[in-house]
Protein backbone atom coordinates (compact mmCIF):
# COMPACT_ATOMS: atom_id res chain seq x y z
CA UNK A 1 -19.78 8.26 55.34
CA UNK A 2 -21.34 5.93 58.20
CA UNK A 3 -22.48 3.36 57.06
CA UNK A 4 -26.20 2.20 59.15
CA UNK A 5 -28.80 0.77 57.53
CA UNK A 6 -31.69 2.66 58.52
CA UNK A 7 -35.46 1.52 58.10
CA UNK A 8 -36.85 0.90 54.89
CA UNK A 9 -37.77 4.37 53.74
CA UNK A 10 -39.38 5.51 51.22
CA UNK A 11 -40.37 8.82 49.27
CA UNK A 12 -43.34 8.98 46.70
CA UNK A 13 -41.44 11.44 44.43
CA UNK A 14 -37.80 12.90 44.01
CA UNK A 15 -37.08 16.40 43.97
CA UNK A 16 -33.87 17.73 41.92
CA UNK A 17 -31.25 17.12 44.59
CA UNK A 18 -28.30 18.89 45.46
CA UNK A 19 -26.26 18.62 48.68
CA UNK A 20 -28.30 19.81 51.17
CA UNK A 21 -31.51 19.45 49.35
CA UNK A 22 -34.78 18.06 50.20
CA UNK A 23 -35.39 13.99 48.80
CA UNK A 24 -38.62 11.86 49.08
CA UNK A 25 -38.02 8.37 48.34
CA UNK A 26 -39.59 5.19 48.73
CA UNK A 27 -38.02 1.94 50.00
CA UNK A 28 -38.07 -1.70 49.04
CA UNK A 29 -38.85 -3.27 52.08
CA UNK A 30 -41.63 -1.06 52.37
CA UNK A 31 -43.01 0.45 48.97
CA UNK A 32 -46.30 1.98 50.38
CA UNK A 33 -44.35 3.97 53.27
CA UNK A 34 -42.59 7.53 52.35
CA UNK A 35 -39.35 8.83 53.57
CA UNK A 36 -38.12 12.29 53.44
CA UNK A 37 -34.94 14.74 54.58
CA UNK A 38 -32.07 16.46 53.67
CA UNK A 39 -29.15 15.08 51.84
CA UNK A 40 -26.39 15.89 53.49
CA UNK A 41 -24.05 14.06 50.65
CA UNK A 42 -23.85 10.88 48.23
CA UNK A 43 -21.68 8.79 46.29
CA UNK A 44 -22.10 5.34 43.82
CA UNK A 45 -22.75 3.15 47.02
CA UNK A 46 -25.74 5.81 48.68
CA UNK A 47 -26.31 8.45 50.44
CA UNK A 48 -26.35 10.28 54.13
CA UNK A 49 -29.66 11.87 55.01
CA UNK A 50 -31.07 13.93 57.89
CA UNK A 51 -34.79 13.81 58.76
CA UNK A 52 -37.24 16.39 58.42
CA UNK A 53 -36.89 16.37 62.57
CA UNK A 54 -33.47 17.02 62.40
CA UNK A 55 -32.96 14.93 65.74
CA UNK A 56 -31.09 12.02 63.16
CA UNK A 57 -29.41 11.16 60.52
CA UNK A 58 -29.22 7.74 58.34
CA UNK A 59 -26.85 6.45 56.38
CA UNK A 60 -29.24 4.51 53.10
CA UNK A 61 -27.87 2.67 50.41
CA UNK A 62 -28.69 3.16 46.54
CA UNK A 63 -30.01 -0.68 46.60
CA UNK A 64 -32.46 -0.10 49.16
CA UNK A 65 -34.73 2.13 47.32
CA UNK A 66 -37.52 1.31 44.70
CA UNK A 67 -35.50 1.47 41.13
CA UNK A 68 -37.43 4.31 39.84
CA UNK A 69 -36.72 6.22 42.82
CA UNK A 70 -33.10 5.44 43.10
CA UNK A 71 -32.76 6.13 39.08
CA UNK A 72 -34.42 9.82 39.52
CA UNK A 73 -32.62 10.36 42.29
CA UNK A 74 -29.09 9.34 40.73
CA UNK A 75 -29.78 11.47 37.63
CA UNK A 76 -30.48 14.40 39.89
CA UNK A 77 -27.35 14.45 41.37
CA UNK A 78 -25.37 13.31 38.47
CA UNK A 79 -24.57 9.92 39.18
CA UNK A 80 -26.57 8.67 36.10
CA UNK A 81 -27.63 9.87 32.93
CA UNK A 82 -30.69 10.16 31.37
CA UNK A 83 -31.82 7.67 28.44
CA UNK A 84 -31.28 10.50 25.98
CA UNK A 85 -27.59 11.17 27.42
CA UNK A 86 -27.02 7.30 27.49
CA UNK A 87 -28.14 6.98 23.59
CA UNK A 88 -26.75 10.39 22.42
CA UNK A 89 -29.96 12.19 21.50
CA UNK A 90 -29.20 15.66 21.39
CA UNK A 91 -31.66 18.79 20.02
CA UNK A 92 -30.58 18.73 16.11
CA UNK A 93 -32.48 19.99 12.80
CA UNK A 94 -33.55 18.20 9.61
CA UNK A 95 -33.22 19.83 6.24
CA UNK A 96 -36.07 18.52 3.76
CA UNK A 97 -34.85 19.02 0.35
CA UNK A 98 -36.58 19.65 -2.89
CA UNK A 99 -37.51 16.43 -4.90
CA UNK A 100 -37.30 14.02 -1.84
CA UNK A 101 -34.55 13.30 0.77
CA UNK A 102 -33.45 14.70 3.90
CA UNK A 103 -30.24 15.35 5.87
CA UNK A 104 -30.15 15.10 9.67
CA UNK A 105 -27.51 17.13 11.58
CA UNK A 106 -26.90 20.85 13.15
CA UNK A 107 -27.50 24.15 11.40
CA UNK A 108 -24.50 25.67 12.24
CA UNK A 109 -25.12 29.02 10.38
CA UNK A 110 -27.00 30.51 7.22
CA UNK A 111 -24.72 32.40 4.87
CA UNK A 112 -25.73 36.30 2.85
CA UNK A 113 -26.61 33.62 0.26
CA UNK A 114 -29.10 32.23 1.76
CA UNK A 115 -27.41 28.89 1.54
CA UNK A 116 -27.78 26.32 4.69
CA UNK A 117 -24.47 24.95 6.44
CA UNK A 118 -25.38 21.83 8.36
CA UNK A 119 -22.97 19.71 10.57
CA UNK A 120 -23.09 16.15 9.55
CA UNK A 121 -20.93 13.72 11.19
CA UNK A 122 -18.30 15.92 11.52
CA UNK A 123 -18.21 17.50 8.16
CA UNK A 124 -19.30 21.24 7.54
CA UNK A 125 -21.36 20.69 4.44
CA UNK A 126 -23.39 23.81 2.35
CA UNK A 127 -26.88 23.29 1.15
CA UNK A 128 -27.96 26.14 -1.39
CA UNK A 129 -31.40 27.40 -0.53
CA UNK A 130 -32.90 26.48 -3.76
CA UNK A 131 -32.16 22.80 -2.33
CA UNK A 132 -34.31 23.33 0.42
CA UNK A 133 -38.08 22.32 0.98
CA UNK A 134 -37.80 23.43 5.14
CA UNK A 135 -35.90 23.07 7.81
CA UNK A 136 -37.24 21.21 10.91
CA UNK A 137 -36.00 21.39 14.39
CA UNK A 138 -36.33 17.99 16.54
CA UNK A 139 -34.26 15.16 18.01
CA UNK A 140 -31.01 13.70 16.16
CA UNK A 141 -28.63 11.36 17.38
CA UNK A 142 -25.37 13.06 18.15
CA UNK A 143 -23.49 11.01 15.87
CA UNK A 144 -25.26 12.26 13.21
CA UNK A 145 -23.92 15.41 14.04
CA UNK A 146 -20.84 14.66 15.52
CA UNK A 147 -17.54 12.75 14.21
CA UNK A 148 -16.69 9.51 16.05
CA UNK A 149 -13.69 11.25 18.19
CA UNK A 150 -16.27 14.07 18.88
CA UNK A 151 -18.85 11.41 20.11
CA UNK A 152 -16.51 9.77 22.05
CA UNK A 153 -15.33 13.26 23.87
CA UNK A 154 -18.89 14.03 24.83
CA UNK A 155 -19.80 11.32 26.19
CA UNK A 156 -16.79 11.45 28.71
CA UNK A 157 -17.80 15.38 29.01
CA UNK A 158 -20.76 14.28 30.19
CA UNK A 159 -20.05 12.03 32.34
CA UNK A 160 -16.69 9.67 32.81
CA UNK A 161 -18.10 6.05 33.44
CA UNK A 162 -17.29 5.15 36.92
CA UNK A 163 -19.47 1.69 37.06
CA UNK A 164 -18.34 -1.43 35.01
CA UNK A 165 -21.35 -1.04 33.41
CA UNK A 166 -20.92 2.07 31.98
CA UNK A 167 -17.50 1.41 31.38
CA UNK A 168 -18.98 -1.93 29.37
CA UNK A 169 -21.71 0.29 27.38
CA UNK A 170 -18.57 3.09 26.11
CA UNK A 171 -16.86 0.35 24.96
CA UNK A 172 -19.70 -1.09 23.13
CA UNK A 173 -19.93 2.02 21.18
CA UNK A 174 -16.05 2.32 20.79
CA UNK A 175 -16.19 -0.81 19.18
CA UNK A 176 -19.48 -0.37 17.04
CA UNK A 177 -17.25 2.08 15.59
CA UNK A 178 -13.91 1.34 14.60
CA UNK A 179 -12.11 2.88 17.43
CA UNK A 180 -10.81 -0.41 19.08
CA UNK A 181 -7.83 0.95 21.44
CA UNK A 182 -10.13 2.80 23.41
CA UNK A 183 -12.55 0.45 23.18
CA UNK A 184 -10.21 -2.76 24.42
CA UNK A 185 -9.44 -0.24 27.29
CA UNK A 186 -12.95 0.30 28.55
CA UNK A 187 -13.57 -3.05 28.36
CA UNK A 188 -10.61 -4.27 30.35
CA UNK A 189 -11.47 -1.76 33.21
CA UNK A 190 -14.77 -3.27 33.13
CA UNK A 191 -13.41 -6.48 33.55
CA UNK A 192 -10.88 -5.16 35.97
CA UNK A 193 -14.30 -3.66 38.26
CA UNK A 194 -16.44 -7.22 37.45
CA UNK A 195 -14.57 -10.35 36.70
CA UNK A 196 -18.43 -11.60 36.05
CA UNK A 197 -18.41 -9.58 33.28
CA UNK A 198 -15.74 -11.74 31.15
CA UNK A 199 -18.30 -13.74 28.87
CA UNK A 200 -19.28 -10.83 27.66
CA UNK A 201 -16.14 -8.86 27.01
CA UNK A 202 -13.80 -11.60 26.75
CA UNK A 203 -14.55 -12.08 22.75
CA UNK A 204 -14.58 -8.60 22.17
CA UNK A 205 -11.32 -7.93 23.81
CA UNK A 206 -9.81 -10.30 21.64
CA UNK A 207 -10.87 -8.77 18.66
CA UNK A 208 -10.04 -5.58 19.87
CA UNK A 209 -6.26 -6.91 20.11
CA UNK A 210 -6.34 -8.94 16.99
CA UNK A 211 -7.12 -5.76 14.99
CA UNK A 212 -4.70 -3.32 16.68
CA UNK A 213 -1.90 -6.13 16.37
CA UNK A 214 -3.10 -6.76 12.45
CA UNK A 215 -3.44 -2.75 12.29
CA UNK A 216 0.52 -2.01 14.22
CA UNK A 217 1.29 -4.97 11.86
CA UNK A 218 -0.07 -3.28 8.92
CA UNK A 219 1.83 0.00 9.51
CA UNK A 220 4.84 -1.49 9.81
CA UNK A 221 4.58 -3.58 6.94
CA UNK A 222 3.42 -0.92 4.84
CA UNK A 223 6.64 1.12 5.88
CA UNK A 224 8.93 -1.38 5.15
CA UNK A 225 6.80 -2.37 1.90
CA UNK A 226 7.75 1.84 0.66
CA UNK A 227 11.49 1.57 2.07
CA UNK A 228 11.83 -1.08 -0.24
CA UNK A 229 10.11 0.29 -3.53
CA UNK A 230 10.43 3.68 -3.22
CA UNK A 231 13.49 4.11 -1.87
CA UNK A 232 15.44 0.45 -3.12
CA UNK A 233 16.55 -0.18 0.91
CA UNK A 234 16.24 -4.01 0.40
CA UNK A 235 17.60 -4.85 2.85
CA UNK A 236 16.86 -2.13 5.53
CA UNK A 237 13.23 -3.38 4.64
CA UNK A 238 13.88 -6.90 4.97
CA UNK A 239 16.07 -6.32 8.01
CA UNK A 240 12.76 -4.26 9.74
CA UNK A 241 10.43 -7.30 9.01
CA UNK A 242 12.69 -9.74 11.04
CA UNK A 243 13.12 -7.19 13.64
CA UNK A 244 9.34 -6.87 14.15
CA UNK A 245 8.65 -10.01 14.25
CA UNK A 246 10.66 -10.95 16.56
CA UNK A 247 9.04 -8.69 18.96
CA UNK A 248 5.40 -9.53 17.84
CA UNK A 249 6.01 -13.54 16.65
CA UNK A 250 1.69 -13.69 16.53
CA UNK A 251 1.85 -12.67 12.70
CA UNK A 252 4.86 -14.41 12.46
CA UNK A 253 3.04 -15.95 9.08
CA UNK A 254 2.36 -12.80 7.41
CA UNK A 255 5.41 -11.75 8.36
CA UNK A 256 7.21 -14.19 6.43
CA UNK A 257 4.80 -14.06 3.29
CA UNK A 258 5.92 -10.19 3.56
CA UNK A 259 10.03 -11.23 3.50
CA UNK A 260 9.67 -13.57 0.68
CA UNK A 261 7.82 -11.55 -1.16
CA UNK A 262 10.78 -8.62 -0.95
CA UNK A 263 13.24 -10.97 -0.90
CA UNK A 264 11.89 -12.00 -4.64
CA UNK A 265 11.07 -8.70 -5.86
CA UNK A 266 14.79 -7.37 -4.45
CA UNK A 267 15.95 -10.25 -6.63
CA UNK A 268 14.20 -9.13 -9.41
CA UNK A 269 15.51 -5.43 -8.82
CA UNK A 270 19.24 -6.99 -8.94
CA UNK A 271 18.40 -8.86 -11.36
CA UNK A 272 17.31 -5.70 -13.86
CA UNK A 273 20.11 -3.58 -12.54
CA UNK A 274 22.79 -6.59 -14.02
CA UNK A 275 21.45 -7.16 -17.19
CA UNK A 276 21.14 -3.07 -17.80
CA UNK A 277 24.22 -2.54 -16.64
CA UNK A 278 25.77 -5.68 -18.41
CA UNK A 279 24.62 -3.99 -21.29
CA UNK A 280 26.21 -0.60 -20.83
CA UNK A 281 29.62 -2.36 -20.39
CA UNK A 282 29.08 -4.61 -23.04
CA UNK A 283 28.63 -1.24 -25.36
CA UNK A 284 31.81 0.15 -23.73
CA UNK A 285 33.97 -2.35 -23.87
CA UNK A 286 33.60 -3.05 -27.44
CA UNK A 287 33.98 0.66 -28.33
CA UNK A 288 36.54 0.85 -26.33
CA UNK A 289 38.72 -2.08 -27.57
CA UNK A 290 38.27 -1.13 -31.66
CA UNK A 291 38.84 2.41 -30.68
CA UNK A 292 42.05 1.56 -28.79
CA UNK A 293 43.41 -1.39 -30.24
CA UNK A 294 42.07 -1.10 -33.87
CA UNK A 295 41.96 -4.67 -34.13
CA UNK A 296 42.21 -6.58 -37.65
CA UNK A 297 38.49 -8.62 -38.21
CA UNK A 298 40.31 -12.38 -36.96
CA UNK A 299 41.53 -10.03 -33.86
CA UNK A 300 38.44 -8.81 -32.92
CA UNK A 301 36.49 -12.12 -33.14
CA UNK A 302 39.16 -13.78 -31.38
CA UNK A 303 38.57 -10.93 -28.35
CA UNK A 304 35.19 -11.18 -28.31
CA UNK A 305 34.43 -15.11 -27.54
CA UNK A 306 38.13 -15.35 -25.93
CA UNK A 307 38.79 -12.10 -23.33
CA UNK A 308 35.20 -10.18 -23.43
CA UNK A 309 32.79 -12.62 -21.71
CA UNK A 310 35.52 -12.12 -18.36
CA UNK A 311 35.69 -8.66 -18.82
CA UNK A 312 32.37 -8.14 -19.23
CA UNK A 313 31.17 -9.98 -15.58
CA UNK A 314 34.17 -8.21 -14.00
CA UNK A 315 33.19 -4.74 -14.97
CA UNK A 316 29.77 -5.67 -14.44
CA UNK A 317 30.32 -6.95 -10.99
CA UNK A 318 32.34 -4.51 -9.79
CA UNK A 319 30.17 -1.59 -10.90
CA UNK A 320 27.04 -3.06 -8.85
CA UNK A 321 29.41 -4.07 -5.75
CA UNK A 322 28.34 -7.82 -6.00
CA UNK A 323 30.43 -11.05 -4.88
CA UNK A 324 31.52 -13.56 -7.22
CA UNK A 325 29.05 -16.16 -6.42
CA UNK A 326 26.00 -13.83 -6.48
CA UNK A 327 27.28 -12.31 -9.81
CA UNK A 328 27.30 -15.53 -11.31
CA UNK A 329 23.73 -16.41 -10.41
CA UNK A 330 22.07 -13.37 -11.63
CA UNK A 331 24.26 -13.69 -14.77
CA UNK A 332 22.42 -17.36 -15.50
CA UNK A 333 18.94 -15.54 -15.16
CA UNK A 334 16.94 -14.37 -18.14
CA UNK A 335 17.00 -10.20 -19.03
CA UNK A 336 13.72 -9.11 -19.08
CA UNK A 337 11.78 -6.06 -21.24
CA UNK A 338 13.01 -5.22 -24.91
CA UNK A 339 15.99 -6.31 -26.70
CA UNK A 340 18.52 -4.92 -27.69
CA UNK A 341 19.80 -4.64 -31.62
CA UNK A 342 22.80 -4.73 -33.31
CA UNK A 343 23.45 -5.74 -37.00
CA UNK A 344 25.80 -7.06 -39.07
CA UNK A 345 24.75 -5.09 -41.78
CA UNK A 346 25.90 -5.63 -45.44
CA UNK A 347 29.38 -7.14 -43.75
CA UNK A 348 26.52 -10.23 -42.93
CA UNK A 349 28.54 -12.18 -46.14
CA UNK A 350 30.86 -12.81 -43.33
CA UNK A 351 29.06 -15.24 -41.38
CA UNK A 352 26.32 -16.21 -43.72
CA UNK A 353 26.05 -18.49 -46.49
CA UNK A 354 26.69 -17.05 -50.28
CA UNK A 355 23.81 -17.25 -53.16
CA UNK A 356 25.47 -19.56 -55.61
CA UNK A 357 26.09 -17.55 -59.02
CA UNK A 358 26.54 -20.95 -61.07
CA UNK A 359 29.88 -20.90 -63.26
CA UNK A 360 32.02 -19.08 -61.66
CA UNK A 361 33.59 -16.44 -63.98
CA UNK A 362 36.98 -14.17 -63.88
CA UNK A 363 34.14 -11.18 -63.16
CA UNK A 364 32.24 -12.80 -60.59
CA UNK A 365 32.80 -10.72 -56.84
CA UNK A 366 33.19 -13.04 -54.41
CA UNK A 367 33.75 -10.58 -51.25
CA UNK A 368 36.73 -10.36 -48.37
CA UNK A 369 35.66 -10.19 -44.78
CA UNK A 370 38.91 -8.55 -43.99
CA UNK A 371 38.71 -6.34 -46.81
CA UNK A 372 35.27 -5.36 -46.22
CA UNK A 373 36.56 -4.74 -42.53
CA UNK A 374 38.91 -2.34 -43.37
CA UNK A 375 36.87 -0.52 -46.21
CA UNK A 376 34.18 0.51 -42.95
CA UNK A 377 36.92 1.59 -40.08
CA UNK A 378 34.23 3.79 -38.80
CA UNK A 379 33.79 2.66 -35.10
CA UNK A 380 30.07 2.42 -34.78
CA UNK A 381 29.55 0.11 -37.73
CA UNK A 382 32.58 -2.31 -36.41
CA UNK A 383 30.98 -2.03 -32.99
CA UNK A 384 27.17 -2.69 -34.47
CA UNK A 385 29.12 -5.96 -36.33
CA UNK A 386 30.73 -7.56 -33.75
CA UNK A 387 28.55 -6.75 -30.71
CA UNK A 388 26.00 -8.52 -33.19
CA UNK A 389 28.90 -11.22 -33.09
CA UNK A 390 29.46 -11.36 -29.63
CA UNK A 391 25.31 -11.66 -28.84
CA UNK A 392 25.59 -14.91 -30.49
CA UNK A 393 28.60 -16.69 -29.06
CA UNK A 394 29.07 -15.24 -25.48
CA UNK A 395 26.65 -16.59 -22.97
CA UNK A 396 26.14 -13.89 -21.24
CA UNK A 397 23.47 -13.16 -23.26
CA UNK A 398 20.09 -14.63 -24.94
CA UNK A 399 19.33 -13.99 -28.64
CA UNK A 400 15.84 -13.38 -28.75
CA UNK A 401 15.01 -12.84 -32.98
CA UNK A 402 16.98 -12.77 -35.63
CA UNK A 403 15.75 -10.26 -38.65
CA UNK A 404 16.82 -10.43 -42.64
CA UNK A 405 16.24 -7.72 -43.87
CA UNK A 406 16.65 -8.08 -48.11
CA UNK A 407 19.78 -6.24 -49.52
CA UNK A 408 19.11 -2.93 -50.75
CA UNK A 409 21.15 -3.61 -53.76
CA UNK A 410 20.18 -6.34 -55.05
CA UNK A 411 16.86 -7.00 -53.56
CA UNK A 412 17.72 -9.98 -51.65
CA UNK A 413 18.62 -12.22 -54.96
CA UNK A 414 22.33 -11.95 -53.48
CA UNK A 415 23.15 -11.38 -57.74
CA UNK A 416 23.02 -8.12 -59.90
CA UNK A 417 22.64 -8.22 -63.85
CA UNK A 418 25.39 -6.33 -65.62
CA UNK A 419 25.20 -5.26 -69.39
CA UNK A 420 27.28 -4.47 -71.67
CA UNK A 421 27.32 -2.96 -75.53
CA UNK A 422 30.00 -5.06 -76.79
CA UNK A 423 28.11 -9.01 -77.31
CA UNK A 424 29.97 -11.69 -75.10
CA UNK A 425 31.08 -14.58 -77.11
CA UNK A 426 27.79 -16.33 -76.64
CA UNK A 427 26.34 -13.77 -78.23
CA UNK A 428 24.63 -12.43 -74.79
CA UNK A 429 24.83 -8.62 -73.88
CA UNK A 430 23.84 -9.26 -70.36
CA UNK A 431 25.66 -11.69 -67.02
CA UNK A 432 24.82 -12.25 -63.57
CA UNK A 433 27.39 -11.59 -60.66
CA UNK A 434 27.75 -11.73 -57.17
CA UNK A 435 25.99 -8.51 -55.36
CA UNK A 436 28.78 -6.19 -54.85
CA UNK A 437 27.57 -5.12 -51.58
CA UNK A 438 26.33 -8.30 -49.65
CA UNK A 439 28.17 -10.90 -51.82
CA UNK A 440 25.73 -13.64 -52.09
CA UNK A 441 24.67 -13.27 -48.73
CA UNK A 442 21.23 -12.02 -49.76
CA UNK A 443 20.37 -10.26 -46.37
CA UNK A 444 21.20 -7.98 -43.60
CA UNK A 445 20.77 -10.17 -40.35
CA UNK A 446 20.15 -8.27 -37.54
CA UNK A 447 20.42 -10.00 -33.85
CA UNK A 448 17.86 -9.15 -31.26
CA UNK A 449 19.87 -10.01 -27.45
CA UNK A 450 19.13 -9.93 -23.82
């Protein structure tokens, strides 16, 4: 378009333009005179018009009119919306319901049941008829209608901001609620169109970022975070932490909170996974060698505090794919949960002290290790005896309790009373002897190991 400024015109009212369309106007420089013609066409910087006459035509800028005339005339042709389009105020209805309240949105339909679906920020929500008082038609914002992608959308339906104003005033919104990306990108094309304008975005902007880079953050994190628990990758998870921080070093600190924290808790994961499986090969092993080798009682204490604690870390190691170093440090931590149990059962006389009987007599049971040993050959009360053996010499593990449980025999006296019908030569009927079952040793000690 030419560009002349023409004489202050002026027109005392606008009419709904369209290209070719008759405009009145009035002009700044001279607010009392009136100016009329055709306009030919317009864009954001003003407009071409030819007079009434037809003999000329002007070339008059959007600045030169009164406000109020330029405004009317703007909206007419599009280039501005109205203060209801700018706010969102669209034609909406109000339920009143029974016993107080209300509920602002758009009727969108009423069912056979008579029941009322309204549109409320995006939701499709029933009322049933008995709920409601009346239903009122009137003005509504449309984000009480409307979800906050659905507001958005209409507002650039209506009109894409082409100002940095309006760019400014979307972004406002964007950012009143919760949708930052879009909203950091209307306010750097604002910025982009007014470099005047940074005060007043600049903060904003920087939130904007902040929160997407917490929020990218976040989702990364959280990824990595369900790698690692859900699915054990330790060290996938860890690896992805590293590798996003070096590309994004601004949450560098959270970053590393985040690899610590897996690194310990992967730890802890190894950690359980030894000590269970130190366990299961601690079982085996000791089956294993009294089923195979049938080993006398000095045999199989000898193996177990001479040749099991090696075997046991090997098998252990090698089962969980760990190196010798890393082995050793998880096998110096603590087990964790409930311990485990084995017991020496009424073979306990073997490592306990005896309940002194007094006198000793020629009847008087004073019990053989070996031969109790070999009177219970069964493999899972050996294995129960000397895994309960084991627990308390190798340290590989931690005894946690130790329980006596009294003898079922003799009650825990470590002594029965025998009778007889001929009188002993002290003229008693009746002698004490050694328990036959735990000889002397009173109680069946159970050992409670990590």
């Amino acid at each position: 378009m030419t560009r002349r400024l023409l004489p202050l015109l002026l027109v005392v009212a606008a009419a709904p333009a369209g290209e070719g369309q008759l405009a009145r106007f009035r002009l700044r420089k001279d607010p009392l005179a009136t100016m009329s013609g055709w306009v030919l066409e317009h864009d954001e910087e003003g407009f071409v018009l030819e007079s009434l006459a037809r003999d000329r035509r002007l070339t008059v800028k959007w600045s030169d009119l009164v406000e109020e005339d330029a405004r009317k005339l703007r909206i007419g042709y599009g280039l501005d919306l109205t203060e209801e389009q700018e706010k969102g105020i669209i034609d909406g209805h109000e339920l009143q319901l029974e016993g107080g309240g209300s509920v602002r949105g758009l009727l969108h339909s009423i069912d056979k049941d008579g029941a009322f679906w309204m549109r409320v920020k995006g939701n499709l929500l029933p009322y049933p008829k008995d709920r409601v008082a009346r239903l009122d038609a009137g003005k509504i914002g449309e984000d009480e209608a409307y979800g906050e992608e659905e507001v958005y959308a209409r507002r650039l339906s209506r009109r894409p901001p082409r100002t940095a104003e309006e760019h400014r005033r979307l972004a406002d919104y964007l950012y009143d609620v919760g949708n930052f990306d879009a909203a950091r990108q209307h306010y750097e094309e604002a910025l982009s169109r007014d470099p005047a304008l940074e005060a007043a975005v600049a903060g904003r902007i920087g939130a904007s970022r902040e929160y997407l880079e917490d929020r990218a953050a976040a989702e990364a994190f959280g990824k990595a975070k369900a790698d690692a628990y859900l699915n054990g990758r330790w060290r996938e998870a860890i690896g992805a932490v590293r590798a996003y921080l070096e590309a994004h070093p601004e949450v560098g600190r959270r970053g590393e909170r985040l690899i610590g924290e897996l690194e310990a808790s992967w730890f802890d994961a190894k950690r359980a996974r030894f000590h269970a499986a130190k366990h299961e090969e601690f079982d085996r092993l000791v089956r294993a060698q009294l089923a195979r080798k049938k080993p006398s009682l000095e045999e199989a204490m000898a193996w177990a505090t001479s040749e099991l604690p090696a075997l046991l870390m090997e098998r252990t190691a090698r089962r969980l794919d760990l190196e010798g170093a890393e082995a050793e440090a998880l096998a110096g931590t603590p087990g964790k949960g409930a311990p485990h149990w084995a017991s020496y059962w009424s073979g306990s006389f073997a490592i306990s002290k005896r309940a002194s009987t007094g006198k000793s007599t020629k009847r008087e049971i004073r019990g053989d290790p070996d031969g109790w040993w070999r009177q219970y050959d069964d493999v899972n009360t050996r294995a129960a005896w000397l895994k309960a053996y084991a627990a308390e010499r190798v340290s590989l593990f931690e005894v946690v309790q130790v329980t006596t449980t009294p003898c079922e025999r003799c009650g825990g006296t470590g002594q029965v009373t025998k009778t007889s019908a001929a009188q002993l030569l002290d003229g008693r009927h009746e002698w004490q002897e050694r328990c036959p079952r735990c000889f002397g040793a009173r109680t069946d000690r159970g050992i409670g190991y990590r």
